[in-house]
C-alpha atoms as a PDB file:
ATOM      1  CA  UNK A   1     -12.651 -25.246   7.892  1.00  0.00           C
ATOM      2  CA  UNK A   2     -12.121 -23.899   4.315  1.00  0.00           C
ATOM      3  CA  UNK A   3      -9.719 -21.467   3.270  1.00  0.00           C
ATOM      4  CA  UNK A   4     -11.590 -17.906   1.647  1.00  0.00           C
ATOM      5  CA  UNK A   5      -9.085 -16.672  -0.598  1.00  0.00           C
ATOM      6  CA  UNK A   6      -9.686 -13.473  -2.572  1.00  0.00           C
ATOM      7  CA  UNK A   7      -7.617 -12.745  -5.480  1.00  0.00           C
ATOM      8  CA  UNK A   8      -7.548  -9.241  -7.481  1.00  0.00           C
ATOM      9  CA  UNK A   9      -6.264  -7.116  -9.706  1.00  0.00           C
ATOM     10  CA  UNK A  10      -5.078  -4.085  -7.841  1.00  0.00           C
ATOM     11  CA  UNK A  11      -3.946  -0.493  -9.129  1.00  0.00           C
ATOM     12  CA  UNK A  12      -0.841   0.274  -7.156  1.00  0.00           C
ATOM     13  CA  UNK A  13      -3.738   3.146  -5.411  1.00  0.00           C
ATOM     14  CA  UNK A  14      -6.030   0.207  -4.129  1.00  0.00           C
ATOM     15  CA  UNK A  15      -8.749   0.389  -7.158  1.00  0.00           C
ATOM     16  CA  UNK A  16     -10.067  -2.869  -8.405  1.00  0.00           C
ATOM     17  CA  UNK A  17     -12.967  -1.728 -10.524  1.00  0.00           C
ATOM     18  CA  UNK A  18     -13.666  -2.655 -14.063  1.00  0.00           C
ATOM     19  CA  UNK A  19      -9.790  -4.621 -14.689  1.00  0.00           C
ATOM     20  CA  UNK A  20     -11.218  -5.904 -17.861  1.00  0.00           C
ATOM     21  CA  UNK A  21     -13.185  -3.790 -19.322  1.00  0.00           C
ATOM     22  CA  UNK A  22     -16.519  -3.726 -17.633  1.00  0.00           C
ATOM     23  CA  UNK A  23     -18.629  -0.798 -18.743  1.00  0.00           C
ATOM     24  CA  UNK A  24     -19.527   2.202 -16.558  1.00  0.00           C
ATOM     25  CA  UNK A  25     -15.797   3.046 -15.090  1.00  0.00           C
ATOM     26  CA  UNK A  26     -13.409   5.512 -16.377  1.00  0.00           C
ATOM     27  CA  UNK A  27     -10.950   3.754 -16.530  1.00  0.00           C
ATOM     28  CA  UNK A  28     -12.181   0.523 -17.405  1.00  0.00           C
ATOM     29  CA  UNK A  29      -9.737  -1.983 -18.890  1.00  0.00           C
ATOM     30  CA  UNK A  30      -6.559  -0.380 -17.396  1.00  0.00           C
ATOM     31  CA  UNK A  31      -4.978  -3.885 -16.973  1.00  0.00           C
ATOM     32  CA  UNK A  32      -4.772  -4.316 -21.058  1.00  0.00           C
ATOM     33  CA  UNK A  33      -3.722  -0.247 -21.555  1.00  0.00           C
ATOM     34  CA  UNK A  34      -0.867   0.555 -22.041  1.00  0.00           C
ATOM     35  CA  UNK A  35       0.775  -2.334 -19.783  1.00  0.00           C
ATOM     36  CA  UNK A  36       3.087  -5.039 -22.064  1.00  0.00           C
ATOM     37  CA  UNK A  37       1.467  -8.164 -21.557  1.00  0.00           C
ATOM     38  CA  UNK A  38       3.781 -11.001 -20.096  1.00  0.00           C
ATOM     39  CA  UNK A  39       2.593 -14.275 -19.746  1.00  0.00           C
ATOM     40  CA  UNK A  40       4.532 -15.520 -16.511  1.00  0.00           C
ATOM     41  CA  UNK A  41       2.843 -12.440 -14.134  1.00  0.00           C
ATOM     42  CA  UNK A  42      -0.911 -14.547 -14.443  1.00  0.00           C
ATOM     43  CA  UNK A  43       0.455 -17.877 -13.963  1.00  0.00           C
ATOM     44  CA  UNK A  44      -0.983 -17.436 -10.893  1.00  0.00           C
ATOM     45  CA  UNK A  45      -4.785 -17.346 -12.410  1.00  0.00           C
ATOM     46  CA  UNK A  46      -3.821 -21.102 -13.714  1.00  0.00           C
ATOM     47  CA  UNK A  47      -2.817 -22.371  -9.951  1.00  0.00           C
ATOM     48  CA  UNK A  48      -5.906 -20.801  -9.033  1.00  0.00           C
ATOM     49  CA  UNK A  49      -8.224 -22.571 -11.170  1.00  0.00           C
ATOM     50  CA  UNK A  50      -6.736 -25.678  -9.934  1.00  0.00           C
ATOM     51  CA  UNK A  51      -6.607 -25.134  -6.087  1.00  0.00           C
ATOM     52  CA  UNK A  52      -9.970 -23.769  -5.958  1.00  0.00           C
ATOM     53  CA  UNK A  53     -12.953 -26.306  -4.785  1.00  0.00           C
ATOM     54  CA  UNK A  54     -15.940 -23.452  -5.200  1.00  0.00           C
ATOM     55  CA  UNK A  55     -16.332 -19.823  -6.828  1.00  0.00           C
ATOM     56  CA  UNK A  56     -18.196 -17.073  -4.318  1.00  0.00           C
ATOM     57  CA  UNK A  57     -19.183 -14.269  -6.010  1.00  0.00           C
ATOM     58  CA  UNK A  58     -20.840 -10.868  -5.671  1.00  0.00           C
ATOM     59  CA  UNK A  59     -23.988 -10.198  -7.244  1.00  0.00           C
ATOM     60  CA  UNK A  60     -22.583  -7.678  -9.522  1.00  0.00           C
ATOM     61  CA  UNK A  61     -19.931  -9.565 -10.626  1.00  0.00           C
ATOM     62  CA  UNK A  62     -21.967 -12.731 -10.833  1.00  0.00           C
ATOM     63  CA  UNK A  63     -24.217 -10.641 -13.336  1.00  0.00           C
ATOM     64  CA  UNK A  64     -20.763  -9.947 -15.560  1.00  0.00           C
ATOM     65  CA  UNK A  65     -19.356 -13.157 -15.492  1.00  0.00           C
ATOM     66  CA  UNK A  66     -22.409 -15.565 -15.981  1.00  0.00           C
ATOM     67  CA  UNK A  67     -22.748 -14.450 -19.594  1.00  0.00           C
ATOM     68  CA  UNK A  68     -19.703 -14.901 -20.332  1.00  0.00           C
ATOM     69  CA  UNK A  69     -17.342 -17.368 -18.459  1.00  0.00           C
ATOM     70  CA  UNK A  70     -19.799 -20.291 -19.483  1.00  0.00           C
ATOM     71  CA  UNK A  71     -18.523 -19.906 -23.031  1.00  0.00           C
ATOM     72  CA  UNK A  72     -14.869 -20.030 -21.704  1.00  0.00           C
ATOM     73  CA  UNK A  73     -14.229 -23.667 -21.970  1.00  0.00           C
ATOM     74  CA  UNK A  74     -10.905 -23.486 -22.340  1.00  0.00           C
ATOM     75  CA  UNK A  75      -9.671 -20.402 -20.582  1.00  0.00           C
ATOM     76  CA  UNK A  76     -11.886 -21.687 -16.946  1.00  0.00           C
ATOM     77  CA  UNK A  77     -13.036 -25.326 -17.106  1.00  0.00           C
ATOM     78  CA  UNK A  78     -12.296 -25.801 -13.719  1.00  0.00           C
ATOM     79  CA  UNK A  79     -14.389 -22.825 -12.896  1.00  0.00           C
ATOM     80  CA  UNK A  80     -17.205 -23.666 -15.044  1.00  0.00           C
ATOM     81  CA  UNK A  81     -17.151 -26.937 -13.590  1.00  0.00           C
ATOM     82  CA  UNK A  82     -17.016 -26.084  -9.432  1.00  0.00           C
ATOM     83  CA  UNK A  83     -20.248 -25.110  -7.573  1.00  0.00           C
ATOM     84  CA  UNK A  84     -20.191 -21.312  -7.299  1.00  0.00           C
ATOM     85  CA  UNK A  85     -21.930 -19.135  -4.671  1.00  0.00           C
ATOM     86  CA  UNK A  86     -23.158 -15.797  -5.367  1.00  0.00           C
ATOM     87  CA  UNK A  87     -23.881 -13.306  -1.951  1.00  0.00           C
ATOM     88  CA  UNK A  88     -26.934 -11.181  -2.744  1.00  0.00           C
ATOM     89  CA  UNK A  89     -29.783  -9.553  -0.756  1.00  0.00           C
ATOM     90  CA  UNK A  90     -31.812  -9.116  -4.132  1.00  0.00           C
ATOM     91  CA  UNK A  91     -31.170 -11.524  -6.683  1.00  0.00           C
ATOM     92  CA  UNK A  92     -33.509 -14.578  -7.017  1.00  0.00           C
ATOM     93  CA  UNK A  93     -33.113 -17.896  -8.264  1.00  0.00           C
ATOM     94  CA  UNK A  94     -35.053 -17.115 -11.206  1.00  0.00           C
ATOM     95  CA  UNK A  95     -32.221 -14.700 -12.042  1.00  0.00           C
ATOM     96  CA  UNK A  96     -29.206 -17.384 -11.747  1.00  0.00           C
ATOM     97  CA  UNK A  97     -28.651 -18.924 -15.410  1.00  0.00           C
ATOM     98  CA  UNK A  98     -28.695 -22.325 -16.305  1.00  0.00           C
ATOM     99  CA  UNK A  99     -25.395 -23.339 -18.234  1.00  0.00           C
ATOM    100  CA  UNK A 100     -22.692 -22.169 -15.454  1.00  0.00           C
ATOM    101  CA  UNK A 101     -23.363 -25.511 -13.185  1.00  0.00           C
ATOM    102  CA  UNK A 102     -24.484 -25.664  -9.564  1.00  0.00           C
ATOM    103  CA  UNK A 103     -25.108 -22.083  -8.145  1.00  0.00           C
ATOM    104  CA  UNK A 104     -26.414 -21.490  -4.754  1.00  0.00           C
ATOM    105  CA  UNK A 105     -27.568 -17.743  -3.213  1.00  0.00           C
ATOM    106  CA  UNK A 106     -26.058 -17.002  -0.283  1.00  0.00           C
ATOM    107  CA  UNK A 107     -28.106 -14.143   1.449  1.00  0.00           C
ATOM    108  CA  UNK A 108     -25.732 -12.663   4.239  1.00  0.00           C
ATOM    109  CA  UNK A 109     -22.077 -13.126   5.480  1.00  0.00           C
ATOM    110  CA  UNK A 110     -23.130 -15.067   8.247  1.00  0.00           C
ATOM    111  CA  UNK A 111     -23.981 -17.820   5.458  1.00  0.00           C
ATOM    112  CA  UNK A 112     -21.098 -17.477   3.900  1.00  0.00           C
ATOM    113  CA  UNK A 113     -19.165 -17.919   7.604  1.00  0.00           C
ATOM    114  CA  UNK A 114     -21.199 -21.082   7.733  1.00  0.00           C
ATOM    115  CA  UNK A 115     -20.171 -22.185   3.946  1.00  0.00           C
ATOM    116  CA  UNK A 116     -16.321 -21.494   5.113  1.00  0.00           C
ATOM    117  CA  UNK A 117     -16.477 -23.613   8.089  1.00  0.00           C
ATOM    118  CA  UNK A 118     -18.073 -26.579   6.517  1.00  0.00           C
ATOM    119  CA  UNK A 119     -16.262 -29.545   4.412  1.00  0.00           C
ATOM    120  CA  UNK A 120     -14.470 -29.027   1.243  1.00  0.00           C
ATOM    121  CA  UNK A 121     -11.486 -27.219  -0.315  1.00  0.00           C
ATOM    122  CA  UNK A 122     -10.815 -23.569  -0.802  1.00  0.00           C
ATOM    123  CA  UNK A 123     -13.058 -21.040  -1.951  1.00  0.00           C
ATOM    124  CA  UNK A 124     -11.764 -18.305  -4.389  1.00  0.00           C
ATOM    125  CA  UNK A 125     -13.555 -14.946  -4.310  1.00  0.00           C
ATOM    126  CA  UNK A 126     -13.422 -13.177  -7.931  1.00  0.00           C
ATOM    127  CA  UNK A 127     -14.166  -9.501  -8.989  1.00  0.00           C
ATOM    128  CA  UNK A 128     -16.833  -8.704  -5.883  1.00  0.00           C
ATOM    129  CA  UNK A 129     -15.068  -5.354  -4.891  1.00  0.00           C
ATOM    130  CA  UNK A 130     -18.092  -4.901  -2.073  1.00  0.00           C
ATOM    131  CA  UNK A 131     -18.478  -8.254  -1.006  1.00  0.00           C
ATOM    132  CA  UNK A 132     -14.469  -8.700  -0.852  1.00  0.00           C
ATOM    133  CA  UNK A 133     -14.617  -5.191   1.589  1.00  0.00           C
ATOM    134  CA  UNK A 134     -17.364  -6.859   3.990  1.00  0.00           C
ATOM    135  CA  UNK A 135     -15.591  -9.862   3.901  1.00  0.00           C
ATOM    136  CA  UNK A 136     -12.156  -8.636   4.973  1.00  0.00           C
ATOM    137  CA  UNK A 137     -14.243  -6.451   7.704  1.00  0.00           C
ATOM    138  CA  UNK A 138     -15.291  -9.786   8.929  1.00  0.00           C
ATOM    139  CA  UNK A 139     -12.446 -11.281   8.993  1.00  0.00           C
ATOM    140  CA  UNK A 140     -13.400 -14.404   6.538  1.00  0.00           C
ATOM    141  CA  UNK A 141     -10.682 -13.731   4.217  1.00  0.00           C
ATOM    142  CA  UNK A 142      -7.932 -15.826   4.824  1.00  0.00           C
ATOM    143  CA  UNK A 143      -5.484 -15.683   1.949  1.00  0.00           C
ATOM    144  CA  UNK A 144      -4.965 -12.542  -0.636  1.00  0.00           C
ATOM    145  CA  UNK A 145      -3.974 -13.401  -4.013  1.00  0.00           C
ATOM    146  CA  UNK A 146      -2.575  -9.710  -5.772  1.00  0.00           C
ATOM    147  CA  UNK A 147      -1.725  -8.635  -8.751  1.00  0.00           C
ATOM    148  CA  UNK A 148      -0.414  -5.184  -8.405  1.00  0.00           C
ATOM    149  CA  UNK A 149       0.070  -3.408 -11.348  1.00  0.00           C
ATOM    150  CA  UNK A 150       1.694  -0.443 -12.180  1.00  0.00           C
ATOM    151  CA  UNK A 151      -0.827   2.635 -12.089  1.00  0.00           C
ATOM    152  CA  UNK A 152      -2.829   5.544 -10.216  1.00  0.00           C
ATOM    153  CA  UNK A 153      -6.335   5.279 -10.992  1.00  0.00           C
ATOM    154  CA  UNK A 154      -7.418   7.592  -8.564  1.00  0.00           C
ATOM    155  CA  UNK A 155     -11.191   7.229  -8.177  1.00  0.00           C
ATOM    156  CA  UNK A 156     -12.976   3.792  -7.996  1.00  0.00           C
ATOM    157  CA  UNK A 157     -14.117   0.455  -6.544  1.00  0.00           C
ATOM    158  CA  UNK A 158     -11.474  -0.275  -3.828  1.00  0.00           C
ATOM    159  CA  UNK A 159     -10.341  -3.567  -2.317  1.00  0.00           C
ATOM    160  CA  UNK A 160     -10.433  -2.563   1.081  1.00  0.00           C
ATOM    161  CA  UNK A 161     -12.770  -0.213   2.862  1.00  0.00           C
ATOM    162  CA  UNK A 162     -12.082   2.361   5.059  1.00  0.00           C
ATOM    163  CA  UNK A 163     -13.815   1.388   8.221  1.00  0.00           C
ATOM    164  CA  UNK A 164     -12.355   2.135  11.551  1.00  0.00           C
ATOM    165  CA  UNK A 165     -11.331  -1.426  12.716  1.00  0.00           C
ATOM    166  CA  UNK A 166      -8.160  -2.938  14.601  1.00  0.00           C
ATOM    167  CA  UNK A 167      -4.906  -3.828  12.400  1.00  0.00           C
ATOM    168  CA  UNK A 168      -4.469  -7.017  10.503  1.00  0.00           C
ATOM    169  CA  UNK A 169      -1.387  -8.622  10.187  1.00  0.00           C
ATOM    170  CA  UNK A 170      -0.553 -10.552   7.171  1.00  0.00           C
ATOM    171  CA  UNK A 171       2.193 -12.891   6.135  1.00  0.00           C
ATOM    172  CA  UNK A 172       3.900 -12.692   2.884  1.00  0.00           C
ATOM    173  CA  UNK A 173       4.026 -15.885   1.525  1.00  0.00           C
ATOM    174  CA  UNK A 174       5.032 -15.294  -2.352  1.00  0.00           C
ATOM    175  CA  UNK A 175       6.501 -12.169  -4.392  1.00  0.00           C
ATOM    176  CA  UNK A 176       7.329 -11.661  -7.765  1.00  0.00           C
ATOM    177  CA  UNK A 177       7.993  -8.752 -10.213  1.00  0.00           C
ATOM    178  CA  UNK A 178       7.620  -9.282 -13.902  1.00  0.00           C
ATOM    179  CA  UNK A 179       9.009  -7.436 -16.630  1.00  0.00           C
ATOM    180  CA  UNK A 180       6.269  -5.431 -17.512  1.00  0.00           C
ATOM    181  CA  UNK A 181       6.114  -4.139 -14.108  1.00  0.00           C
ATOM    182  CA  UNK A 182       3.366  -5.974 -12.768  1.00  0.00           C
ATOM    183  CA  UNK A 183       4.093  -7.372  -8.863  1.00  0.00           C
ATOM    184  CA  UNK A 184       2.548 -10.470  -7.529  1.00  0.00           C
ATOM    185  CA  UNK A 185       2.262 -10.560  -3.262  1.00  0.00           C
ATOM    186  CA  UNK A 186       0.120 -13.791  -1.966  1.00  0.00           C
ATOM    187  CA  UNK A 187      -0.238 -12.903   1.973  1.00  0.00           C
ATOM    188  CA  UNK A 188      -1.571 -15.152   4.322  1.00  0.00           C
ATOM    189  CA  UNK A 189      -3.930 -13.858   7.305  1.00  0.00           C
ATOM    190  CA  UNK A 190      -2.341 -13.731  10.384  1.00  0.00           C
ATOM    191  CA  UNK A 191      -4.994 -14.743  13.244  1.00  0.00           C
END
């Protein structure tokens, strides 16, 4: 079985939309405003890029990144380099481009259950704010990677939804608080 690990940035409110400036949000780019960068709180985007055997992706997000993360040789050559799966009722393989390596479309959660409990290493889950909710509701997510950073957004994208479900226990497995105020928590599932 591989381990689904979602990773996010995360307003200290729960909102996860537009962290790097994606267009259409408010707030968009509130990781970069107004927060003093320091190098040592995304050292854990480095580990990730090494850990991770496959990319699953939202549509959405799959749409933002594909333009653009192809170009980032340096800053994701892992990434560029893994198989990536994008979950999408609607988008056809006519729509996947051509220079971001293997890409497959999953079409409902049950496929990605079945990609999870095949053979092969762990699969990181990027941006994907709806896909990340219905994933958690399903209980496929077993690892959360968090950056936590210091700021109300208010409205917005949130990581979790607010469905009516039984509690989930998770395990803190790393912590740390950086100087610009930033907090990283990596919790394990508890099943």
């Amino acid at each position: 079985m591989r381990t689904l690990i979602t990773t996010a940035f995360v307003s200290l409110d729960g909102v996860v939309e537009a962290p790097g400036g994606e267009p259409g949000y408010r707030n968009t780019g509130w990781t970069f405003n107004d927060i003093e960068f320091d190098e040592a709180a995304y050292g854990i985007k480095g580990r990730e890029q090494d850990e991770a055997a496959a990319v699953l992706l939202g549509r959405v997000s799959y749409q933002a990144f594909s333009p653009v993360w192809p170009g980032m040789t340096e800053e994701f050559p892992r990434y560029n380099a893994m198989p990536k799966y994008v979950v999408s009722t609607t988008l056809r393989e006519e729509d996947l481009v051509g220079n971001w390596g293997e890409t497959t479309v999953l079409r409902s959660l049950d496929e990605v259950a079945a990609l999870k409990g095949g053979e092969g290493g762990p699969i990181i889950v990027h941006g994907s704010a709806t896909l990340n909710r219905g994933l958690s509701d399903a209980g496929l997510v077993d690892r959360y990677h968090l950056l936590v950073f210091p700021v109300l957004l208010g409205a917005g994208k949130r990581l979790f939804s607010d469905t009516d479900k039984d509690k989930q226990n998770l395990r803190l497995v790393e912590s740390e608080t950086y100087s610009n105020g930033i907090v990283k928590l990596v919790y394990d599932v508890v099943r």
